[in-house]
Protein backbone atom coordinates (compact mmCIF):
# COMPACT_ATOMS: atom_id res chain seq x y z
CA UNK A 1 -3.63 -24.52 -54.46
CA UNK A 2 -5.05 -22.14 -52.14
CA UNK A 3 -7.76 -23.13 -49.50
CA UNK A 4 -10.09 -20.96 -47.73
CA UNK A 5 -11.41 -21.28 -44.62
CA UNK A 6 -14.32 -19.85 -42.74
CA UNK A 7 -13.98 -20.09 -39.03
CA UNK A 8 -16.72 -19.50 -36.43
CA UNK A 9 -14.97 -17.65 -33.49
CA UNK A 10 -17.21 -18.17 -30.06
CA UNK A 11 -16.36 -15.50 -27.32
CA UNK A 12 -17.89 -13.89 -24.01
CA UNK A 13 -20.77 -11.87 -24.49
CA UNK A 14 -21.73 -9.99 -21.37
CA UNK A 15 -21.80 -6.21 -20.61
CA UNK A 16 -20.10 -5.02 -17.66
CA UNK A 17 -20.73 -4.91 -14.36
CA UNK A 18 -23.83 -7.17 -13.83
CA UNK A 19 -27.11 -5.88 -13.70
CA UNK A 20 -29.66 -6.86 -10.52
CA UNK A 21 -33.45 -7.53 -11.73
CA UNK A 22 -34.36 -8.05 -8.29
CA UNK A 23 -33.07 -4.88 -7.03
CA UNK A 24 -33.01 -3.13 -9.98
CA UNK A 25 -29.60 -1.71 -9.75
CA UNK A 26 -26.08 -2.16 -11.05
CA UNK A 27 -23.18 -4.05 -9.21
CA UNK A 28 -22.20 -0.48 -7.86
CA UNK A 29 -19.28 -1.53 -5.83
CA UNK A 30 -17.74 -3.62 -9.44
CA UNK A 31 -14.38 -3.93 -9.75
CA UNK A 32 -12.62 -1.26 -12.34
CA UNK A 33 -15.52 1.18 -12.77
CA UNK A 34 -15.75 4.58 -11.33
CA UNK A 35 -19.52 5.64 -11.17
CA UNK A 36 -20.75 8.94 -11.27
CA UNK A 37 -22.75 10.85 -8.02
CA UNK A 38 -26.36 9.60 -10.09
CA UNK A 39 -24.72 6.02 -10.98
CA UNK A 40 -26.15 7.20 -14.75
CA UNK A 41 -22.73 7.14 -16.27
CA UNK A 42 -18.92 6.21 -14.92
CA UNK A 43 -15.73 5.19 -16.48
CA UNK A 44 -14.91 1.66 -16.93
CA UNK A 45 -11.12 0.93 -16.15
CA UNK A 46 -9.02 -1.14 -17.95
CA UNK A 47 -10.62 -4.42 -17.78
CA UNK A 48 -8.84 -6.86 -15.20
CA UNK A 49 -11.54 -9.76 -14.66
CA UNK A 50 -11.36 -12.85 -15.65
CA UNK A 51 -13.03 -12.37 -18.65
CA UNK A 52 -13.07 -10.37 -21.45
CA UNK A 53 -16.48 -8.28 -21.97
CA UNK A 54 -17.99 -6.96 -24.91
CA UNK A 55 -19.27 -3.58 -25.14
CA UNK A 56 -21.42 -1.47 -26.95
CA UNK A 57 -19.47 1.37 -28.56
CA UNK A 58 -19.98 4.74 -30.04
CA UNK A 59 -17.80 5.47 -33.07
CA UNK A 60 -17.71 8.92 -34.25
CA UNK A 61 -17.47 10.02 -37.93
CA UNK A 62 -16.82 6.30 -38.73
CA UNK A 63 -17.00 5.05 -42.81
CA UNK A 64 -19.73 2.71 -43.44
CA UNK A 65 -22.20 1.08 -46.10
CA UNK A 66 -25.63 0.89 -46.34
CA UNK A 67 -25.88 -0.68 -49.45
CA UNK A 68 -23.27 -2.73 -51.15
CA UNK A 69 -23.79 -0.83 -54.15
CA UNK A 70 -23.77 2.45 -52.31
CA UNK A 71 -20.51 4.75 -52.04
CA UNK A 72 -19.09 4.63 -48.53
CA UNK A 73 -20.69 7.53 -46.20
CA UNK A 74 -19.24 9.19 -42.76
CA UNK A 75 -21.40 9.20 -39.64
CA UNK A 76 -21.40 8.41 -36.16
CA UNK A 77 -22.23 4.62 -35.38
CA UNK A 78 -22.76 2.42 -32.74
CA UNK A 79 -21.68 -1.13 -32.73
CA UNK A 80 -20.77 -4.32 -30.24
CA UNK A 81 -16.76 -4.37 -30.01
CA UNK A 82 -13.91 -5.57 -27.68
CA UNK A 83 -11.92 -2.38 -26.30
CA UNK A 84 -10.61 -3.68 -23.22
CA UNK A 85 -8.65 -0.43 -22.24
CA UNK A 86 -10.43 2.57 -20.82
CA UNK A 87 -13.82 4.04 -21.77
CA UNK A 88 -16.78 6.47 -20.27
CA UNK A 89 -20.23 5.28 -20.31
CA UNK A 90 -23.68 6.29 -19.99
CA UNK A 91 -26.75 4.60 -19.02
CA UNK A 92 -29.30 3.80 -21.73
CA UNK A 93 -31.55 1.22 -20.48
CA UNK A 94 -32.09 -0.86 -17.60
CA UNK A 95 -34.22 -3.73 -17.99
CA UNK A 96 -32.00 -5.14 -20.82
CA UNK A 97 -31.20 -8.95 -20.81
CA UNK A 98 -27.99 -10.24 -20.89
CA UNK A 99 -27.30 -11.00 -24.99
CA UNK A 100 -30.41 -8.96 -25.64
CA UNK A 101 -29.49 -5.29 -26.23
CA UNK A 102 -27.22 -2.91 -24.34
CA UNK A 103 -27.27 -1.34 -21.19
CA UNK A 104 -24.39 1.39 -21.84
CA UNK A 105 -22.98 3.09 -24.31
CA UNK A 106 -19.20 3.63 -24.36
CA UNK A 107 -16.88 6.25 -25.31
CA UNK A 108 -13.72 4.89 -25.68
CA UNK A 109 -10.35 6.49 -25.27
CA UNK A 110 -6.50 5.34 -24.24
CA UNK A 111 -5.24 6.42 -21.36
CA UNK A 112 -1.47 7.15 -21.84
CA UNK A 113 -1.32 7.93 -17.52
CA UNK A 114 -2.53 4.54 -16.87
CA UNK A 115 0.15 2.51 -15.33
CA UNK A 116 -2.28 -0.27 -13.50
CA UNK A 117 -2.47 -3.46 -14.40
CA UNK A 118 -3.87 -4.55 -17.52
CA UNK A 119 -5.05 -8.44 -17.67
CA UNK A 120 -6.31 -8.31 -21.39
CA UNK A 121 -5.92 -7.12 -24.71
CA UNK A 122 -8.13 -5.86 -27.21
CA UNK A 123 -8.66 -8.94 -30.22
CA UNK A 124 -9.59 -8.58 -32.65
CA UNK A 125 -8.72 -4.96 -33.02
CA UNK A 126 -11.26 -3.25 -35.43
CA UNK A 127 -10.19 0.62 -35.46
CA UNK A 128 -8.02 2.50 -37.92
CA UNK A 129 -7.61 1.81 -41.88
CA UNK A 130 -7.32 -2.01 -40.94
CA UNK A 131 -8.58 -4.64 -38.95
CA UNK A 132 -6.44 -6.69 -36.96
CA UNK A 133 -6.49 -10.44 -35.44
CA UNK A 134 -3.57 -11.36 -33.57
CA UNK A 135 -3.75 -14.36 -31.18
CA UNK A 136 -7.10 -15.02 -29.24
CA UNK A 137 -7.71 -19.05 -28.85
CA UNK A 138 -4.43 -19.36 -31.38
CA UNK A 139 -2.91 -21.64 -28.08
CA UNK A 140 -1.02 -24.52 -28.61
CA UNK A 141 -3.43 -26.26 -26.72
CA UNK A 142 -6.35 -25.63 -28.63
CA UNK A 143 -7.25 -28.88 -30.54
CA UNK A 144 -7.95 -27.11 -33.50
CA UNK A 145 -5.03 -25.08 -35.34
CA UNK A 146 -6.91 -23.72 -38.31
CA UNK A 147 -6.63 -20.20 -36.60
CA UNK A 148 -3.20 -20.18 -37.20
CA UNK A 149 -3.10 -21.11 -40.86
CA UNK A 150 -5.18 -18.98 -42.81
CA UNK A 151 -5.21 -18.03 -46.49
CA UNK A 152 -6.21 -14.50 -47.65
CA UNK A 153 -9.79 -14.47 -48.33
CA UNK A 154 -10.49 -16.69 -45.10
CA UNK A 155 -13.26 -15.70 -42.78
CA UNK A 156 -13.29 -15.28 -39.20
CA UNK A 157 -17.12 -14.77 -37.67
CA UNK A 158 -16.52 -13.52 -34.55
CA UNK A 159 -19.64 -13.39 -32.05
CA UNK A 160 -21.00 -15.01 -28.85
CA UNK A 161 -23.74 -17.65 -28.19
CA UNK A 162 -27.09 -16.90 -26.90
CA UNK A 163 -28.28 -20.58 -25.45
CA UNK A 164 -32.00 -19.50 -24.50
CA UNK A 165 -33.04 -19.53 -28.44
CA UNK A 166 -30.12 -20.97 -30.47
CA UNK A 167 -28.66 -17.84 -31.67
CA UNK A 168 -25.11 -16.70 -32.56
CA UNK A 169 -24.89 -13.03 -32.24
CA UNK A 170 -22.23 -11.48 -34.63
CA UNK A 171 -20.07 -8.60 -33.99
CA UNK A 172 -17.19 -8.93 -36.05
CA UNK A 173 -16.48 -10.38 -39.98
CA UNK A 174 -13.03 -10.49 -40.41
CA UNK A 175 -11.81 -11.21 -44.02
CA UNK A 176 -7.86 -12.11 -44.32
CA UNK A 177 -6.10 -9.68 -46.39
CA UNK A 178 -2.86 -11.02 -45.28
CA UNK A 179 -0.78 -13.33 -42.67
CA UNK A 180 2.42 -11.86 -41.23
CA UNK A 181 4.77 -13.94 -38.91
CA UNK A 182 6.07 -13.33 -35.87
CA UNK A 183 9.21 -11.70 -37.17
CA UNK A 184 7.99 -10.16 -40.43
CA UNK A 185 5.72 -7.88 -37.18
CA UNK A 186 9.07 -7.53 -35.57
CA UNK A 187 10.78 -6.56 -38.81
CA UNK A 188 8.15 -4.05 -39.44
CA UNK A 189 7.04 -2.99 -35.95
CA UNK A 190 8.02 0.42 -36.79
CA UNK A 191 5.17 0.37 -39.37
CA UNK A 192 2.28 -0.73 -36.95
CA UNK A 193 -0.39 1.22 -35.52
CA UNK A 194 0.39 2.64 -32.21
CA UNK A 195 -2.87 1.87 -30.22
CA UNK A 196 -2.10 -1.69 -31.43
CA UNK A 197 0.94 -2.41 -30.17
CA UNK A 198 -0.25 -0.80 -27.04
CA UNK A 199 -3.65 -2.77 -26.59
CA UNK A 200 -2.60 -5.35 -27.84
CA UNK A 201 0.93 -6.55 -29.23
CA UNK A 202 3.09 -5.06 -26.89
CA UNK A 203 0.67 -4.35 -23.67
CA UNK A 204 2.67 -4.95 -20.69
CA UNK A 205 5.23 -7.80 -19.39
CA UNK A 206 2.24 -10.40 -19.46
CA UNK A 207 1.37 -9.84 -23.10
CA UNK A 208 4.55 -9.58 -24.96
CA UNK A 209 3.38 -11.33 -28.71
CA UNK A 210 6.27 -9.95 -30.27
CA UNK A 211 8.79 -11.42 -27.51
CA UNK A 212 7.65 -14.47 -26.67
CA UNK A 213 8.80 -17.77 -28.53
CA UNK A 214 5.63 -19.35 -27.67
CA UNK A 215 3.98 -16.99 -30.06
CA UNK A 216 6.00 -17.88 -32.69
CA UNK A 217 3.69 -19.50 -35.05
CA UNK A 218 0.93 -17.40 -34.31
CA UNK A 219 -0.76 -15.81 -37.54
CA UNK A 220 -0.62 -12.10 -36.81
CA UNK A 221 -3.32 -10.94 -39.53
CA UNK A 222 -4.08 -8.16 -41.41
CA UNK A 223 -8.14 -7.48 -42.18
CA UNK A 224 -9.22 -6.28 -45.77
CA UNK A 225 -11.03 -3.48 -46.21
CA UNK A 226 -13.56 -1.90 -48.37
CA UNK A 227 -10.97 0.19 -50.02
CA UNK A 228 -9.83 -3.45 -51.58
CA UNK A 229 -12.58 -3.91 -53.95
CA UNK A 230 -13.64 -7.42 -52.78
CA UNK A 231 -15.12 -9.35 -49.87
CA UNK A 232 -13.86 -6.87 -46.59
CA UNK A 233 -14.14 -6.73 -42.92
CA UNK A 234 -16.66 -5.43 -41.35
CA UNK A 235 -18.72 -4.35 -38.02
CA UNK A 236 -22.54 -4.80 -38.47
CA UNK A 237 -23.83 -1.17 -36.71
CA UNK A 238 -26.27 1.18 -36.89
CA UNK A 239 -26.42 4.92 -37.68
CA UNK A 240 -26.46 6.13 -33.73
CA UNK A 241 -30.55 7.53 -32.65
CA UNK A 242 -29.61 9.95 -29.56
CA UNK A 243 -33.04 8.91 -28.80
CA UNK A 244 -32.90 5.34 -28.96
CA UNK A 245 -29.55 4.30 -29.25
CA UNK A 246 -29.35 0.84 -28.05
CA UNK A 247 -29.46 -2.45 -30.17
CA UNK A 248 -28.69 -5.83 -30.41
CA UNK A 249 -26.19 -7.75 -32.44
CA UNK A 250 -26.51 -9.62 -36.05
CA UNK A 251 -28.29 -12.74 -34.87
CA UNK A 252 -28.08 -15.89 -36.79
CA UNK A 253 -29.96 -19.22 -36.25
CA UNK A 254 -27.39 -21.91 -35.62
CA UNK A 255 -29.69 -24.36 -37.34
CA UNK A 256 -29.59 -22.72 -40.31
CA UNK A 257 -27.67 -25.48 -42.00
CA UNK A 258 -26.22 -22.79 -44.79
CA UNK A 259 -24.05 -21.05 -42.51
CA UNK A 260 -23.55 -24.41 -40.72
CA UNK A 261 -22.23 -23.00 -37.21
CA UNK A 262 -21.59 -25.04 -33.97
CA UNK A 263 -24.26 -25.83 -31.98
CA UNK A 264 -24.88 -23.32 -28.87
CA UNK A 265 -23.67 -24.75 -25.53
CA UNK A 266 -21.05 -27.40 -27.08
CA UNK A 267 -17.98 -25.74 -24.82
CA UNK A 268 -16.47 -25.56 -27.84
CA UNK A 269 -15.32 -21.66 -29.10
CA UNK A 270 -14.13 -22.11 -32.09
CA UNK A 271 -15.45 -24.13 -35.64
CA UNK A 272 -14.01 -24.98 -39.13
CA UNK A 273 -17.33 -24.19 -40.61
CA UNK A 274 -16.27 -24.55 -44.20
CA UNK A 275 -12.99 -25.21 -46.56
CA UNK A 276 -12.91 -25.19 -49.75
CA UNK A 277 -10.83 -24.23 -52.88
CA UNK A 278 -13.14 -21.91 -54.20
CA UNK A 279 -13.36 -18.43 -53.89
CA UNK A 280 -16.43 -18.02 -54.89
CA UNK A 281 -17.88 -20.28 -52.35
CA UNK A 282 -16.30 -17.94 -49.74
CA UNK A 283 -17.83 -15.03 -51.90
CA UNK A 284 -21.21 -15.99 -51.55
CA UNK A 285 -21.16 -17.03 -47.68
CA UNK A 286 -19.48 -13.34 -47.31
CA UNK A 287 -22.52 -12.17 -49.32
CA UNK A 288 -25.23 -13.78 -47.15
CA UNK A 289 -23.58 -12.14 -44.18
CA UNK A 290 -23.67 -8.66 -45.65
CA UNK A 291 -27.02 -9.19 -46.82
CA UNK A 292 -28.38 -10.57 -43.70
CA UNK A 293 -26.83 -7.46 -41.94
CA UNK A 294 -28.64 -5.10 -44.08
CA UNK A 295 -32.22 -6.75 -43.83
CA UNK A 296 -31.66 -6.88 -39.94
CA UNK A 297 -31.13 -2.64 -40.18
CA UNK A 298 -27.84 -2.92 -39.79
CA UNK A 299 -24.92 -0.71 -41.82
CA UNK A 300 -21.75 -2.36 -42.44
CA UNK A 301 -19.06 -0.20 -40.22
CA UNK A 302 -16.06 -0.65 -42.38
CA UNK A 303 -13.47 2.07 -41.04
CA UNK A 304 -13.21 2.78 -37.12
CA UNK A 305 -11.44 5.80 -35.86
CA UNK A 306 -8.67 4.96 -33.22
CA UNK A 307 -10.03 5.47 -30.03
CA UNK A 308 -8.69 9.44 -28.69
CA UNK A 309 -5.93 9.88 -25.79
CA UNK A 310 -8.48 11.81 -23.68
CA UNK A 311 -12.11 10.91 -22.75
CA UNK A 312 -14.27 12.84 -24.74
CA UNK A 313 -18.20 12.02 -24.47
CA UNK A 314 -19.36 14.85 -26.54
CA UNK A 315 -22.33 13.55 -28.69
């Protein structure tokens, strides 16, 4: 007998670089970002912090829903992401809080010259005709190894904690379409997406999933889409306003006991938030996702473009 899980994935929030209320400026002098003559726009490097950093990305011609009854439509987007590789920015606002709304908007593109170092990948990976989730807080340390055994069907809500009101701000739903090994990636590496072996799989020395034994019982996992005529992954985002672009992420109150999340501030980043042998039990917490999306404005972002080879800001 099957049994589904829905997992609630905690990871870092913050825009980069920092933002100075008292002086009213960016860290100007941050580490990986080149800033323009005005300091209104730049290009963030590939991130080499300590941290990984969320941003807030525009996605051109991307497929999304704005109904769940609705046929899929083409537009550009904007949405909260990891793309840890390169990406131009521009300044949109400047007295945004940190978890509260954006203070760039990126333009993300690879970088094939780029032979610096590069500290982390991009996970989960959310552009082309699939998601993918590869290995974030899949460690053999981590006391909890649900992440590594997941049926199709299983949920991963991917997001970061907001402590000042309680809030777990969503900017990923990944729904398992399917768990490959270790060597059934090796046996079809051939078959991957490019970008993602290159952001993320294969990256550099440091990040060598495929190669290393320690990564052996990872679960290297495939995302459905809406293309499979069920519960799919999605990005909640909004139809891009050149005039107001900027917006927060999916909020949801971790005391709503119905989605039954971890309490904000407990250290820890990852909870088994329900299991079950019924489908339709993971059906209907999919559903209150979706529909919470949609009454919060958002459009479900179902089918990123890969990120181009050259920068390209042209909006």
């Amino acid at each position: 007998m099957k049994e589904y899980k829905i997992i609630q994935l905690s990871h870092p929030g913050k825009e980069h670089p920092g933002y100075s209320k008292s002086t009213g400026q960016f860290a100007k002098s941050s580490l990986g970002i080149n800033w323009s003559s005005d300091f209104l726009s730049g290009t963030r490097m590939w991130n080499n912090l300590i941290q990984h950093k969320r941003k807030f990305i525009f996605s051109k011609d991307a497929k999304y829903l704005d109904s769940l009854d609705g046929k899929v439509k083409t537009g550009d987007i904007t949405f909260w992401g990891e793309w840890e590789p390169h990406s131009n920015f521009k300044i949109i606002r400047k007295d945004a809080k940190d978890f509260f709304g954006p203070r760039m908007l990126h333009f993300p593109f690879y970088d094939e010259r780029y032979t610096g170092s590069k500290r982390h990948t991009t996970d989960p990976y959310v552009y082309g005709d699939n998601f993918w989730y590869t290995h974030c807080k899949q460690s053999t340390k981590s006391p909890n190894q649900a992440l590594k055994h997941l049926d199709n069907n299983s949920i991963i809500l991917m997001g970061s904690e907001r402590n000042k009101d309680k809030k777990f701000l969503v900017d990923t739903v990944f729904v398992v379409k399917k768990k490959h090994s270790q060597k059934e990636m090796i046996e079809n590496y051939r078959k991957l997406p490019s970008l993602l072996v290159k952001v993320n799989l294969e990256m550099d020395a440091s990040h060598l999933l495929l190669r290393d034994n320690k990564h052996s019982d990872f679960g290297f996992y495939m995302g459905k889409n809406y293309k499979d005529n069920d519960i799919f992954s999605f990005v909640p985002a909004k139809i891009y306003n050149n005039e107001n672009p900027g917006h927060e992420r999916l909020v949801l109150d971790t005391n709503d006991k119905f989605y039954n999340l971890q309490r904000t501030g407990s250290g820890s980043v990852q909870k088994l938030v329900l299991k079950t042998s019924s489908l339709s039990d993971v059906d209907n917490y999919w559903m209150h996702l979706a529909n919470e999306a949609f009454n919060q404005g958002f459009v479900l972002g179902v089918q990123l473009p890969e990120p181009p080879n050259e920068a390209n800001t042209n909006i």
